[in-house]
N, C-alpha and C. Protein backbone atom coordinates (compact mmCIF):
# COMPACT_ATOMS: atom_id res chain seq x y z
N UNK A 1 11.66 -134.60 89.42
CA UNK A 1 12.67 -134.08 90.30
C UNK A 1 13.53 -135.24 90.78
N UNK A 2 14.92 -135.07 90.92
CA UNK A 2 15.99 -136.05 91.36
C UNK A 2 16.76 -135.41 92.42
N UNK A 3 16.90 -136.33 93.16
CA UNK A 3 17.62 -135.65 94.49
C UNK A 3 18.01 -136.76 95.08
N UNK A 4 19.88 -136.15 94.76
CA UNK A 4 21.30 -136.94 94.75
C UNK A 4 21.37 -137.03 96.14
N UNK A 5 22.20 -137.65 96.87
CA UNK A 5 23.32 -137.38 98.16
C UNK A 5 24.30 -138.22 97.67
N UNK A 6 25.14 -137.93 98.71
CA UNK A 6 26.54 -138.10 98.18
C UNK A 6 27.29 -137.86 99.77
N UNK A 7 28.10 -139.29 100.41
CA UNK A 7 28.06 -139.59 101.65
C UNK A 7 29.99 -139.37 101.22
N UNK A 8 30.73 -138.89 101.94
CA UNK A 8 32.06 -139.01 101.94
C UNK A 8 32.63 -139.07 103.25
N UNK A 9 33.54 -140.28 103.37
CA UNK A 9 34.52 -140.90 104.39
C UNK A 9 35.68 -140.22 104.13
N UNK A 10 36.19 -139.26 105.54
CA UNK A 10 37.37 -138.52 105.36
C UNK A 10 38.48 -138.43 106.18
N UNK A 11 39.78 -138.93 106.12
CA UNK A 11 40.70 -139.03 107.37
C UNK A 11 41.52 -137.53 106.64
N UNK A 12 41.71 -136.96 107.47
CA UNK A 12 42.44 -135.85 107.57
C UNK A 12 43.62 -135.77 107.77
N UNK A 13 44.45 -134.70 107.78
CA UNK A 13 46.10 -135.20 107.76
C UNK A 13 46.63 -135.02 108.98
N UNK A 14 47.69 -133.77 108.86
CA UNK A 14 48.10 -133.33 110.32
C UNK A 14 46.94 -132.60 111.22
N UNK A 15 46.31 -133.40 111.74
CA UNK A 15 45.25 -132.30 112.88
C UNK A 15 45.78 -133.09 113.92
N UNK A 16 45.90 -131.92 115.30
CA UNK A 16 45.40 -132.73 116.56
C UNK A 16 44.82 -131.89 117.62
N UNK A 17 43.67 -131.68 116.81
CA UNK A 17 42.81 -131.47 118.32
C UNK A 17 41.25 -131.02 117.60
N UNK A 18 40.33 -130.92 117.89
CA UNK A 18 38.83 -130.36 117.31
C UNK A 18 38.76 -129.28 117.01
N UNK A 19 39.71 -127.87 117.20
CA UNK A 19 39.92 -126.77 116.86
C UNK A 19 40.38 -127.00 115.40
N UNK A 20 41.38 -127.76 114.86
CA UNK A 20 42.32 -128.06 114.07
C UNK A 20 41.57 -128.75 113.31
N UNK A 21 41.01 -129.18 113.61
CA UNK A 21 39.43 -129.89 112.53
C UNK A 21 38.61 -129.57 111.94
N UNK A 22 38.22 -128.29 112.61
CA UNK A 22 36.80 -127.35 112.07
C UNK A 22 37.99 -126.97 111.22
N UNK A 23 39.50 -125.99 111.42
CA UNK A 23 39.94 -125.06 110.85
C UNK A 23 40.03 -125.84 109.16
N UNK A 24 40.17 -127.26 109.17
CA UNK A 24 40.30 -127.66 107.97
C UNK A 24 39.23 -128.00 107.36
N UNK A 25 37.74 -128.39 108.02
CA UNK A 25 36.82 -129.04 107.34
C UNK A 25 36.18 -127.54 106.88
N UNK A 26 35.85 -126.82 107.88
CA UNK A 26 34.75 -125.15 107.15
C UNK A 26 34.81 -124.99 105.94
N UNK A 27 36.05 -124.60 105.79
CA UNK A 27 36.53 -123.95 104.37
C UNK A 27 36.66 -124.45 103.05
N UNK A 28 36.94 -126.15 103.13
CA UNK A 28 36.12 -127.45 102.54
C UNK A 28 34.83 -127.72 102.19
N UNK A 29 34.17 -127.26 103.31
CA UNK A 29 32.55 -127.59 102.97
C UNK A 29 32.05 -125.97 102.24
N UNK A 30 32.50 -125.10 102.72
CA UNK A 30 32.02 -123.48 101.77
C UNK A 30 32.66 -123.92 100.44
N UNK A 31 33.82 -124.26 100.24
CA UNK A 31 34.16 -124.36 98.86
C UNK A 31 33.15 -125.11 97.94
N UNK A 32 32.93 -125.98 98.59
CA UNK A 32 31.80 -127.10 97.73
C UNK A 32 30.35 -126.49 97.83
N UNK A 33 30.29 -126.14 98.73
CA UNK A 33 28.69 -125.02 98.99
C UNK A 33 28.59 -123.85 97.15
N UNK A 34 29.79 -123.12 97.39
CA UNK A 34 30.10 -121.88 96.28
C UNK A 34 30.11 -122.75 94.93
N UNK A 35 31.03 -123.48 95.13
CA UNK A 35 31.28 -123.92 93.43
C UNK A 35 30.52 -125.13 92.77
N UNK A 36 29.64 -125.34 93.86
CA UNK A 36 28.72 -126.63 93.13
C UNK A 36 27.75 -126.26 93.56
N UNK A 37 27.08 -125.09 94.26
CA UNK A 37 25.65 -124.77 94.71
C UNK A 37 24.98 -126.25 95.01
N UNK A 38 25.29 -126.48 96.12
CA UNK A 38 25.16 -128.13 96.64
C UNK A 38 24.59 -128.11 98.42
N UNK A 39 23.83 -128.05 99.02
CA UNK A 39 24.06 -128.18 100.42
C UNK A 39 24.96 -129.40 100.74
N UNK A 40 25.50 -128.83 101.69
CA UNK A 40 26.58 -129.94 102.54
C UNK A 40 27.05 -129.17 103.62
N UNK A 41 27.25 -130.47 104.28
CA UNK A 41 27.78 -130.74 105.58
C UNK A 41 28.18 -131.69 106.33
N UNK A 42 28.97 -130.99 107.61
CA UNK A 42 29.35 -132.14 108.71
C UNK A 42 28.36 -133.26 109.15
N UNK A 43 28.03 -134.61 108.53
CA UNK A 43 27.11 -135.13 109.11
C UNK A 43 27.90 -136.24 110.31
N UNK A 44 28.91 -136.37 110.56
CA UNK A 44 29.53 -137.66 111.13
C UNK A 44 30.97 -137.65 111.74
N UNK A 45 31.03 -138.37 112.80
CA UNK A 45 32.24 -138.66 113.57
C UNK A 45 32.66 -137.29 113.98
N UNK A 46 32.18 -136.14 114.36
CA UNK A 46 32.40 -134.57 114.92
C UNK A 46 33.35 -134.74 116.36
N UNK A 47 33.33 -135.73 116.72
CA UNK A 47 33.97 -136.36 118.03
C UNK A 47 35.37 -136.52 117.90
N UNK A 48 35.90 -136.95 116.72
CA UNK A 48 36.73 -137.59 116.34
C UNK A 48 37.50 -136.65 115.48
N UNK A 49 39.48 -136.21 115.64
CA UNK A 49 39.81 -135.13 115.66
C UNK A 49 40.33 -135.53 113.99
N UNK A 50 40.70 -136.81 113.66
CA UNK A 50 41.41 -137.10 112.24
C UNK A 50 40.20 -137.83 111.33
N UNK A 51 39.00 -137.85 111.40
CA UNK A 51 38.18 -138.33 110.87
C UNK A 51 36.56 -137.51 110.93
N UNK A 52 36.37 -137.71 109.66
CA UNK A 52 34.88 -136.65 109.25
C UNK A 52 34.17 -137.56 108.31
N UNK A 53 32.94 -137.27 108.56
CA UNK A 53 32.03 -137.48 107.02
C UNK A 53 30.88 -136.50 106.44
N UNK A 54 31.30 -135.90 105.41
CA UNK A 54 31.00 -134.83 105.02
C UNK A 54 29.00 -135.46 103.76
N UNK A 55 28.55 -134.88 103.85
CA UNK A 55 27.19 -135.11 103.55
C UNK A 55 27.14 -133.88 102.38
N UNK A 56 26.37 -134.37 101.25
CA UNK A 56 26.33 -133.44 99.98
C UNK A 56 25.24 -133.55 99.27
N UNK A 57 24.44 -132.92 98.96
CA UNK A 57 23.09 -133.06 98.18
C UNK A 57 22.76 -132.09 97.26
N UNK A 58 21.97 -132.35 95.99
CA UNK A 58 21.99 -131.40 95.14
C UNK A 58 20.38 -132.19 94.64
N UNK A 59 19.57 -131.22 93.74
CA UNK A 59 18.29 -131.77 93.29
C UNK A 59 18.52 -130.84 92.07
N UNK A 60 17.77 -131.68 90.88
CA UNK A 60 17.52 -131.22 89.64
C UNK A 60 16.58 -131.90 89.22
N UNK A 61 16.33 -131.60 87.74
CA UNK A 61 15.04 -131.88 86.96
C UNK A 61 15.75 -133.47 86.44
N UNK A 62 17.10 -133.52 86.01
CA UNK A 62 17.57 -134.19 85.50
C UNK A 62 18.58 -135.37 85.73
N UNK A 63 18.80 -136.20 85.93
CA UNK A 63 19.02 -137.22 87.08
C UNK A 63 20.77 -137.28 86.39
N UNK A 64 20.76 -137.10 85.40
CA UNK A 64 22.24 -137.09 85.15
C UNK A 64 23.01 -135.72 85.58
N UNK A 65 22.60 -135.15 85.47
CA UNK A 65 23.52 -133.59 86.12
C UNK A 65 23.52 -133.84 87.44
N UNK A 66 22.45 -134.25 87.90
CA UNK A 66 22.46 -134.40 89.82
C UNK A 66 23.95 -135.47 90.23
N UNK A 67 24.12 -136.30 89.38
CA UNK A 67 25.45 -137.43 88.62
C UNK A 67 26.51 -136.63 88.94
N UNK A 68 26.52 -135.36 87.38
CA UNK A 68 27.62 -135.07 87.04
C UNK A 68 27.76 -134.43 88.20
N UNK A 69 27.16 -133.37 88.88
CA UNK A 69 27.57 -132.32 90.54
C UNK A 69 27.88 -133.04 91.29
N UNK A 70 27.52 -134.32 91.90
CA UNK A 70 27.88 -135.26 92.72
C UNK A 70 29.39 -135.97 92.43
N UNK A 71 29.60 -135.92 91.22
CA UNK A 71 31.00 -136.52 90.92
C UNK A 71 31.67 -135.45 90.67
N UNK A 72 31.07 -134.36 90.70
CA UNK A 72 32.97 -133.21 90.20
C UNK A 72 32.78 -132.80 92.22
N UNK A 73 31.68 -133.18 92.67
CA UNK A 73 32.15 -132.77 94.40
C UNK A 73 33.01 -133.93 95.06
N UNK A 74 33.09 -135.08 94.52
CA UNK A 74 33.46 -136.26 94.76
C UNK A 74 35.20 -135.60 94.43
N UNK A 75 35.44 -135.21 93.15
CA UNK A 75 37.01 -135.43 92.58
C UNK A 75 37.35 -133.77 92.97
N UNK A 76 36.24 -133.15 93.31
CA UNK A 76 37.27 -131.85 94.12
C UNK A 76 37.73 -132.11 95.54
N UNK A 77 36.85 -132.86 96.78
CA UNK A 77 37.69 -133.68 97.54
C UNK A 77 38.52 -134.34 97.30
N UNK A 78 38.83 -135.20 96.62
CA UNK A 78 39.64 -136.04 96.22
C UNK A 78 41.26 -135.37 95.77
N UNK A 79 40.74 -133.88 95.30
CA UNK A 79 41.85 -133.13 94.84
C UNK A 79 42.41 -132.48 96.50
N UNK A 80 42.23 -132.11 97.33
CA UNK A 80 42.64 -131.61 98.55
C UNK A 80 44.07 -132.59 99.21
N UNK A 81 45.40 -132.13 98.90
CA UNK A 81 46.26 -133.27 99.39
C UNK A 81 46.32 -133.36 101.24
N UNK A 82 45.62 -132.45 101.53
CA UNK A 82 45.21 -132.56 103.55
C UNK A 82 44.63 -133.58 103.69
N UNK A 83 43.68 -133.83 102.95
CA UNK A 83 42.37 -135.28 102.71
C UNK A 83 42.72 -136.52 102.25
N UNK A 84 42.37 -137.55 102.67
CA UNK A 84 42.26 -138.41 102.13
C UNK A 84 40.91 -139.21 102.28
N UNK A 85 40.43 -139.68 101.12
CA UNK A 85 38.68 -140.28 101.09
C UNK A 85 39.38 -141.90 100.86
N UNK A 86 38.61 -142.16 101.98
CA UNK A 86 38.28 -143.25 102.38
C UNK A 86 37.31 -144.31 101.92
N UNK A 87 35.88 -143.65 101.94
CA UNK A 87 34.97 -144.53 101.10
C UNK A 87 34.22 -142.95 100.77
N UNK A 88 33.24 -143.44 99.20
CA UNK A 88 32.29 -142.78 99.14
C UNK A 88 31.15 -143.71 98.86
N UNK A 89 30.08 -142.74 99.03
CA UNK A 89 28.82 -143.61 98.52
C UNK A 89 27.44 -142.46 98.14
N UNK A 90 26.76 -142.88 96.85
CA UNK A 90 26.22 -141.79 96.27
C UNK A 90 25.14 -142.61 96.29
N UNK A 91 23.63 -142.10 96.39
CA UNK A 91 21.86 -142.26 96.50
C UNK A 91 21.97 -141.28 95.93
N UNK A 92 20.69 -141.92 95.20
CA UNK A 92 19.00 -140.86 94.27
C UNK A 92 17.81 -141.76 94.07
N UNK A 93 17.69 -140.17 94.62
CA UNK A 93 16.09 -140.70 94.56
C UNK A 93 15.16 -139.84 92.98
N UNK A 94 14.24 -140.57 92.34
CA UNK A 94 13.66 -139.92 91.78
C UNK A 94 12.00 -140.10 91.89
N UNK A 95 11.59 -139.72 90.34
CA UNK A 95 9.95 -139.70 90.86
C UNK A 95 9.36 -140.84 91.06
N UNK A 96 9.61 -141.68 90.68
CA UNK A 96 9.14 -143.11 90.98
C UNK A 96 9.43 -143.73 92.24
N UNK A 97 10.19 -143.00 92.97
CA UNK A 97 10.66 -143.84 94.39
C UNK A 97 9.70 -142.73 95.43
């Protein structure tokens, strides 16, 4: 068993206020929930009205698909022109660890 995460740094565009934040991050994180069967979520900076870090994890048998889901969730953020990613950073763990 392999089990990815996948950490994403996110400045957001026009928001100003924490209402205006959820309204853009929710519907971001369900999209990636539906089309990559992935848990994720808000893990970071929730305080903060132009900045997020969104948390993503997926487990498989196979350490390269846990790869490939982690990188098409990587370049479907990346595709959102509201977003802009900042840093990412991807962990796995497998059976030996």
């Amino acid at each position: 068993m392999y089990v990815g995460a996948l950490e994403l740094d996110v400045l957001l565009g026009d928001v100003h206020s924490l209402k205006q934040k959820r309204g853009l991050v929710r519907p971001v994180v369900a999209e990636l929930r539906r089309r990559f069967d992935v848990a994720v979520a808000e893990v970071g900076d929730q305080d903060l009205h132009r900045r997020t870090r969104i948390g993503v994890s997926a487990v498989a048998a196979d350490a390269g698909h846990v790869r490939e889901v982690l990188d098409a969730c990587e370049r479907a953020m990346a595709g959102h022109p509201e977003l802009e990613l900042l840093s990412t950073r991807q962990r796995m763990l497998g059976p030996e660890d």
